[in-house]
Protein backbone atom coordinates (compact mmCIF):
# COMPACT_ATOMS: atom_id res chain seq x y z
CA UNK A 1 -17.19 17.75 -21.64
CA UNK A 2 -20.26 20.09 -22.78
CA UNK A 3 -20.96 22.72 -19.93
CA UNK A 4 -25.20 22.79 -20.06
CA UNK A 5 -26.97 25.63 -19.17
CA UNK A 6 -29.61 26.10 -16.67
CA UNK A 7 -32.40 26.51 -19.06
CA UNK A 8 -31.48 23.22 -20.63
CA UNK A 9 -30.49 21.07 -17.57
CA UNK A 10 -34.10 22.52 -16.07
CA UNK A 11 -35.86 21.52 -19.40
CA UNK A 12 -33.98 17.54 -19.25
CA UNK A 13 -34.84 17.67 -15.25
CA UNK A 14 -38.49 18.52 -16.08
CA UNK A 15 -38.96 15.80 -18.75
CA UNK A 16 -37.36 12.97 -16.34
CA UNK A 17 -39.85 14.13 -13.51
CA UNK A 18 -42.68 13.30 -15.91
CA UNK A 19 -41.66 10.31 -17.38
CA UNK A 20 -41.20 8.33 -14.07
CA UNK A 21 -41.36 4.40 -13.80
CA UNK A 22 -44.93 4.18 -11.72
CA UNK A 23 -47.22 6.97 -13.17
CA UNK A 24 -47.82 7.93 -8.94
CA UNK A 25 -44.61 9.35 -9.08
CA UNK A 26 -45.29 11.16 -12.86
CA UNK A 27 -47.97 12.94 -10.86
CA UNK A 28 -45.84 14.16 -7.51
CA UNK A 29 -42.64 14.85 -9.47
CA UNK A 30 -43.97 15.92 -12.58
CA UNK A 31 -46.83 18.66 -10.74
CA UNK A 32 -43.83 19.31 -8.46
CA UNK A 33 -41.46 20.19 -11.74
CA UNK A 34 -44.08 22.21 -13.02
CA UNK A 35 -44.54 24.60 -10.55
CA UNK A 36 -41.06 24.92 -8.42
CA UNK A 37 -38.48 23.50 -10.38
CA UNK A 38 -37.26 26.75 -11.81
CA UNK A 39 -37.63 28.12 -8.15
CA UNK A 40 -34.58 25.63 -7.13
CA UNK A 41 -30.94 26.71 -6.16
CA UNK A 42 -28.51 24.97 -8.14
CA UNK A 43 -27.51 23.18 -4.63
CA UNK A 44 -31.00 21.93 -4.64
CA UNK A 45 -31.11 20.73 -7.97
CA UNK A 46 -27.98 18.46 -7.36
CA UNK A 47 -30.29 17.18 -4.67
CA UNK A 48 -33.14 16.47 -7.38
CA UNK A 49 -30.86 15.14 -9.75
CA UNK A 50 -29.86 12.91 -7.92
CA UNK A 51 -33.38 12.11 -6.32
CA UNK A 52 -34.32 11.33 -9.77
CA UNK A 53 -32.13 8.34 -9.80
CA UNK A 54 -33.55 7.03 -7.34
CA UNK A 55 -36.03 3.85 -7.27
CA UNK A 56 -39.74 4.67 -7.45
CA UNK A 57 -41.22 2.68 -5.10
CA UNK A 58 -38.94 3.68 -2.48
CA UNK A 59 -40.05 7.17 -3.47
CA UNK A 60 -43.41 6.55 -3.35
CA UNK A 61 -42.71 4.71 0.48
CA UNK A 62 -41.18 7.97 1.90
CA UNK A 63 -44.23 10.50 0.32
CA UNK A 64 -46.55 8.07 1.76
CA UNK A 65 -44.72 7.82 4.90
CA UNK A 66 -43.87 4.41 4.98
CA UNK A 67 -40.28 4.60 5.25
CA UNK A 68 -37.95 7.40 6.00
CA UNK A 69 -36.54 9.27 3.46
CA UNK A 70 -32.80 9.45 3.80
CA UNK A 71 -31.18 12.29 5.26
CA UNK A 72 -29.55 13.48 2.39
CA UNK A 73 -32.92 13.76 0.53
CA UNK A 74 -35.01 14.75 3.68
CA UNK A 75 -35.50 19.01 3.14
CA UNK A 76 -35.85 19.08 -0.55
CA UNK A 77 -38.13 15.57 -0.56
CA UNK A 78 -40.10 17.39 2.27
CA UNK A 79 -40.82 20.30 0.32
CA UNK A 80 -42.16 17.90 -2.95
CA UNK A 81 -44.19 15.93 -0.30
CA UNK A 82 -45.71 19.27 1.18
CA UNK A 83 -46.48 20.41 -2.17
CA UNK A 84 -47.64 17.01 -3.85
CA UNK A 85 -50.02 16.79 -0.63
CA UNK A 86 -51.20 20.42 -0.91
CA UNK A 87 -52.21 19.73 -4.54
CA UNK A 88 -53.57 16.21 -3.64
CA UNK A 89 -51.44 14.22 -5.71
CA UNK A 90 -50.00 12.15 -2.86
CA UNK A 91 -52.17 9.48 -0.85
């Protein structure tokens, strides 16, 4: 097992926020990873790890407020939504 370090697990993170499966959630993820990823505890990048495996279209449901988003992902998806809205990237 290869132990990565931040700089390189923040570098793969960034590059699977931009290459997303619906180009909606390139724009919130990717703006998002731009700006705050670096900012993130490592606790909260567990969180977006895992986020990341997540479907897009359910994604793109809870920024748009169609659905929920599960408890689990609620504080750190809040923050992307806040900052995807602020920036105008989410409809």
């Amino acid at each position: 097992m290869t132990t990565e370090t931040r700089e390189t697990r923040l570098k793969r993170l960034h590059m699977r926020s931009w290459r997303r499966g619906i180009k909606e959630m390139d724009l919130v993820l990717g703006k998002f990873s731009d700006e705050l990823l670096g900012s993130l505890s490592d606790a909260d990048l567990d969180v977006y790890e895992a986020l990341l495996e997540e479907n897009d279209q359910d994604m793109l449901r809870w920024i748009t407020g169609q659905d929920p988003t599960p408890e689990g992902y609620a504080d750190l998806f809040g923050r992307i939504s806040a900052h995807a809205h602020s920036k105008g990237t989410a409809h």
